[in-house]
Protein backbone atom coordinates (compact mmCIF):
# COMPACT_ATOMS: atom_id res chain seq x y z
CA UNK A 1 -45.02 -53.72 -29.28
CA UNK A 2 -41.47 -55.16 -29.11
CA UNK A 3 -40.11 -51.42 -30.26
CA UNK A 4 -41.98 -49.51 -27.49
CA UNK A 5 -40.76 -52.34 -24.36
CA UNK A 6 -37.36 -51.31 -25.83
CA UNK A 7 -37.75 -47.77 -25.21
CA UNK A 8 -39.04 -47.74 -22.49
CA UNK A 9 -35.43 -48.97 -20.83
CA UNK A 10 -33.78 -46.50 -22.19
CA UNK A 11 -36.12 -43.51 -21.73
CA UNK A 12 -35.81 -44.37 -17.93
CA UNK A 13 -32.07 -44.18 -18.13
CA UNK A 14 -31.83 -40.92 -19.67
CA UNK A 15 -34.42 -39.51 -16.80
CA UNK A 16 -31.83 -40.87 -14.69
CA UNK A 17 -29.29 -39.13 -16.04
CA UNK A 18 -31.13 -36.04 -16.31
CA UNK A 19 -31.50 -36.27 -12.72
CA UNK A 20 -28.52 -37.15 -11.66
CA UNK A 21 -27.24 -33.83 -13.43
CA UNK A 22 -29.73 -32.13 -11.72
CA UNK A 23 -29.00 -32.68 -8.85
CA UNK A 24 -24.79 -32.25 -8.87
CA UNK A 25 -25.20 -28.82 -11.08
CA UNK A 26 -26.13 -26.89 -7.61
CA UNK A 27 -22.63 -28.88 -6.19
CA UNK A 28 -20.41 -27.62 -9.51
CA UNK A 29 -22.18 -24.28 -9.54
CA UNK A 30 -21.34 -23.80 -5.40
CA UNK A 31 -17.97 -24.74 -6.31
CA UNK A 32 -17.40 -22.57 -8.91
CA UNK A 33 -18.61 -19.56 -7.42
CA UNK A 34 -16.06 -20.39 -4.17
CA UNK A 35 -13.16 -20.77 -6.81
CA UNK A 36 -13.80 -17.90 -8.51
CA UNK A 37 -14.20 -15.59 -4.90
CA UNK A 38 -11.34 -17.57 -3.66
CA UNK A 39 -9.26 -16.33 -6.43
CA UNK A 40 -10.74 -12.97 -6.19
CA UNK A 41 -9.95 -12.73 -2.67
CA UNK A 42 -6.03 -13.65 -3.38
CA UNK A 43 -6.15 -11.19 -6.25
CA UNK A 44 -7.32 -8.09 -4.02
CA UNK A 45 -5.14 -9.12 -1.14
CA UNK A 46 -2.11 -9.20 -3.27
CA UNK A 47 -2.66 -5.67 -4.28
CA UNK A 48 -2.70 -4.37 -0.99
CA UNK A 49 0.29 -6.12 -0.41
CA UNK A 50 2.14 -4.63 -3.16
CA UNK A 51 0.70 -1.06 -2.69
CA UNK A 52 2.01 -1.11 0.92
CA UNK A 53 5.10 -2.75 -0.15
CA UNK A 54 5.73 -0.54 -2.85
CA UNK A 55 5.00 2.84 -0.75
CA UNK A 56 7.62 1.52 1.92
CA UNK A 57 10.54 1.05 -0.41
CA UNK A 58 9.78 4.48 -2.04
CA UNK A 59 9.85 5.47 1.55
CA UNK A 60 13.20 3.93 1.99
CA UNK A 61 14.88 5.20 -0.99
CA UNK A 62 13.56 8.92 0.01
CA UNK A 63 15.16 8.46 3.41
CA UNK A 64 18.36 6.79 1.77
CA UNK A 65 21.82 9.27 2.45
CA UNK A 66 19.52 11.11 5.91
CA UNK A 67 20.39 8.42 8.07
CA UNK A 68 21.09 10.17 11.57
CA UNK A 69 21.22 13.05 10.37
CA UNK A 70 17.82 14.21 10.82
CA UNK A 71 15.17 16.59 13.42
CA UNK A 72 11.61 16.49 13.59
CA UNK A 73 10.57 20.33 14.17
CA UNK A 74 6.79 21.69 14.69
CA UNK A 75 5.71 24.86 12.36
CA UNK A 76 3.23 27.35 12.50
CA UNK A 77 0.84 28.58 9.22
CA UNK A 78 2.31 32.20 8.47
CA UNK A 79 1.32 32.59 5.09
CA UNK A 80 1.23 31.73 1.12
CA UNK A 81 4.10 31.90 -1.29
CA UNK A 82 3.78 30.94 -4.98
CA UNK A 83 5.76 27.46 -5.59
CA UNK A 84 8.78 27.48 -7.66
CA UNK A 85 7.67 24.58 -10.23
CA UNK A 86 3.74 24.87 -10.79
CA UNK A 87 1.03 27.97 -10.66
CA UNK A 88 -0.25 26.56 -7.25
CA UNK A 89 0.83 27.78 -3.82
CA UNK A 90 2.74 26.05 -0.75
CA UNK A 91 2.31 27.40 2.58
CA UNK A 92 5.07 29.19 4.72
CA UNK A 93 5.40 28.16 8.01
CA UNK A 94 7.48 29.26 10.97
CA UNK A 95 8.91 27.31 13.58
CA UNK A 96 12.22 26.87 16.24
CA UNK A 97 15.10 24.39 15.25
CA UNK A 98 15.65 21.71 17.72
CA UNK A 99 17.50 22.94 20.81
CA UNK A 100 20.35 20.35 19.44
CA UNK A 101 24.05 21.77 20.08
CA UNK A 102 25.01 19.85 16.61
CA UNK A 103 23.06 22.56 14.82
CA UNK A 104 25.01 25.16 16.18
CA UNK A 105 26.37 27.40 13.63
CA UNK A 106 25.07 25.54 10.76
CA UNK A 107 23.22 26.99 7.13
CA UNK A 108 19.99 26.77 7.16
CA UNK A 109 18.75 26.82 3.60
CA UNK A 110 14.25 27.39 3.39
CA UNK A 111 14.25 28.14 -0.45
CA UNK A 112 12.11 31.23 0.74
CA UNK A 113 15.12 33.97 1.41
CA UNK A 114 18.88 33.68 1.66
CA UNK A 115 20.79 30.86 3.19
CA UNK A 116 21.56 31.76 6.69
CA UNK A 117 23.47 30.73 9.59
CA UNK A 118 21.20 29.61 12.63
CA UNK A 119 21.59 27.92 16.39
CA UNK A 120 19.37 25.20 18.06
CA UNK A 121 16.45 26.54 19.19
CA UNK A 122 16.66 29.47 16.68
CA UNK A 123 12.82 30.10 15.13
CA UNK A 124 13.18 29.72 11.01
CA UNK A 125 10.99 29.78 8.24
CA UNK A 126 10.50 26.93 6.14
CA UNK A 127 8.32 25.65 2.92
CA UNK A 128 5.33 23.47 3.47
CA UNK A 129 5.51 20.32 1.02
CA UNK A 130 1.57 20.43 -0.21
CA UNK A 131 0.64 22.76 -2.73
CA UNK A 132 -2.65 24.23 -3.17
CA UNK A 133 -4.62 27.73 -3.80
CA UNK A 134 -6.36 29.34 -0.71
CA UNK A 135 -5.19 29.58 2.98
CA UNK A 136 -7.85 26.80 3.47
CA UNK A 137 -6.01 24.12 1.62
CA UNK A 138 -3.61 23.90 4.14
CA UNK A 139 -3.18 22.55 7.54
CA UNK A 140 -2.44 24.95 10.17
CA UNK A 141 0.74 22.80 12.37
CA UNK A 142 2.60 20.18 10.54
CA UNK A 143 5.86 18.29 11.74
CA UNK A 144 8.97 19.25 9.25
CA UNK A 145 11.79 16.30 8.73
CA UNK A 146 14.99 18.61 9.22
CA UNK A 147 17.91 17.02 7.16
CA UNK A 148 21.43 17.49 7.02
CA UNK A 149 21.75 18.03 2.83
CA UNK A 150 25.35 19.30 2.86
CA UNK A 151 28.20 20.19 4.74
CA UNK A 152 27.74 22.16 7.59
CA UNK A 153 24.15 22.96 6.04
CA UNK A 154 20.14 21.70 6.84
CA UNK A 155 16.95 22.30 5.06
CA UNK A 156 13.40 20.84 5.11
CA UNK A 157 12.86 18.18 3.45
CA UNK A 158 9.40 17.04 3.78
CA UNK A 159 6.31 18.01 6.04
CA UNK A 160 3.24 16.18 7.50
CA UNK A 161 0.72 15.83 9.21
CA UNK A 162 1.32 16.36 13.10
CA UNK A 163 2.90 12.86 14.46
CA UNK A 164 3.51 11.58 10.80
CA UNK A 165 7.07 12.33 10.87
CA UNK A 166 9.77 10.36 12.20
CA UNK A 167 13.24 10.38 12.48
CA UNK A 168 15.08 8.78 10.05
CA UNK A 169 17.58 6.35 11.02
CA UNK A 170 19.96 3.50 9.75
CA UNK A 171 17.18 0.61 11.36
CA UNK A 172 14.52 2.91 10.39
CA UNK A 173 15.99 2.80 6.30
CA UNK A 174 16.80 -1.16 6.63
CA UNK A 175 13.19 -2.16 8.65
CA UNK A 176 11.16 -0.10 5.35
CA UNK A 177 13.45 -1.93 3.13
CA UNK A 178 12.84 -5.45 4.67
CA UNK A 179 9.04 -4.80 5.12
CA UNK A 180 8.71 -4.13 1.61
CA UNK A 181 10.07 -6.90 -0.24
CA UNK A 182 8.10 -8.79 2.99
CA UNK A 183 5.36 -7.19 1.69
CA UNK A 184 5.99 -7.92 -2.14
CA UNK A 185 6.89 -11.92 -0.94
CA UNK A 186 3.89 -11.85 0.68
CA UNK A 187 1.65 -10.41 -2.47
CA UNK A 188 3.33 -13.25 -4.85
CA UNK A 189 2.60 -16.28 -1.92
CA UNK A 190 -1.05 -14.97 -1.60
CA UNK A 191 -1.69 -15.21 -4.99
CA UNK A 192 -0.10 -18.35 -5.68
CA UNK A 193 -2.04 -20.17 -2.84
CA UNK A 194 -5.51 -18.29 -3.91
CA UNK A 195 -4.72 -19.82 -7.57
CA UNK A 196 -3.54 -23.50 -5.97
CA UNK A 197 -6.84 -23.50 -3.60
CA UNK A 198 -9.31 -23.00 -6.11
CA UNK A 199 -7.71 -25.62 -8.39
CA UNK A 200 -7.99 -28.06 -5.91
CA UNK A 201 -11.58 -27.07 -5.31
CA UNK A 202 -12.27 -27.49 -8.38
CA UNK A 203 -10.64 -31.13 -8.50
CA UNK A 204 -12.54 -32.07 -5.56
CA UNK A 205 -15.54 -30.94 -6.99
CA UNK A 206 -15.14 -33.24 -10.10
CA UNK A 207 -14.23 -36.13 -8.13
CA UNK A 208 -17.09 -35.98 -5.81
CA UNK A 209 -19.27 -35.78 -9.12
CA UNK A 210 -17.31 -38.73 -10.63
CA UNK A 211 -17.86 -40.29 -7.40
CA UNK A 212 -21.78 -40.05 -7.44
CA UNK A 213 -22.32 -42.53 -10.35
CA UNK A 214 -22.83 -46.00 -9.54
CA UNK A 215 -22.60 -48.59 -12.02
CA UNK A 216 -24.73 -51.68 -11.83
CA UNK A 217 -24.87 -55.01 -14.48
């Protein structure tokens, strides 16, 4: 008789305990599962920061040695010409200079014939920059960045979609450059405060547990 009074004491303890776990695990598990999307969530968001930051200081180094000295010029699907450095095809297109008196006189160099001397206004031929196999592949109008690549000489340097192209200029070069490393700051301070967050969550969550045990004499 004495040995089953004592465990009876202690069998009521451990139910205690058992229930006491019981009802925190739902608390740790919640808390976990915030940490862990937290973290998640600073993870994915950092990415996209980086991707955007990344593409705008490619963007910047592209544009680096046009500054002011570029056109934005409309073209015109003519046809399909092989391309010089794979088996697909670019698309021709033909368009008219910019009526601008500064390209007056100047080569203008289209990689598709001779080098030739043009005006403003003048209509040209120029090289589409996607590559592909059938007319289909290609977009009918595109906007054409018109560079100045030499002395006294311009060329195409990159088409897009109608409205994608801008002029490239000195705040234009220095605003990509500033947004990406923004961007790239950004990605690193994301992260960091995703990671910090769920740590303290996590803290909290194991004090509040601590916290829900009372000791008695």
């Amino acid at each position: 008789m004495t040995q089953d009074s004592s465990r009876e004491p202690n069998d009521e303890f451990f139910e205690l305990v058992d229930e006491d776990e019981e009802l925190n695990e739902p608390s740790d598990s919640r808390s976990r599962w915030l940490s862990a999307g937290l973290v998640l969530l600073s993870v994915l968001l950092a990415i996209l920061l980086c991707v955007l930051g990344i593409r705008a200081l490619n963007g910047a180094r592209e544009d680096e040695g046009f500054e002011d000295k570029t056109w934005v010029m409309s073209g015109r699907f003519v046809d399909l010409t092989p391309d010089l450095q794979t088996k697909s095809n670019v698309a021709k297109y033909s368009g008219s200079l910019p009526a601008d008196q500064a390209l007056n006189g100047v080569t203008f160099k289209s990689d598709l014939a001779d080098a030739k001397q043009v005006n403003g206004g003048q209509m040209v031929e120029f090289r589409g920059s996607q590559t592909g196999e059938t007319r289909n592949d290609f977009p009918q109008e595109v906007d054409a960045l018109l560079a100045e690549t030499g002395d006294q000489q311009v060329e195409v340097v990159r088409t897009g979609e109608p409205g994608s192209i801008n002029e490239v200029t000195s705040a234009s070069v220095r605003n990509a450059k500033i947004g990406g490393w923004a961007s790239l700051l950004g990605a690193v301070v994301v992260f960091a405060a995703g990671v910090t967050g769920a740590v303290m969550l996590n803290r909290r969550a194991r004090n509040a547990h601590y916290d829900d045990f009372d000791f008695e004499d």
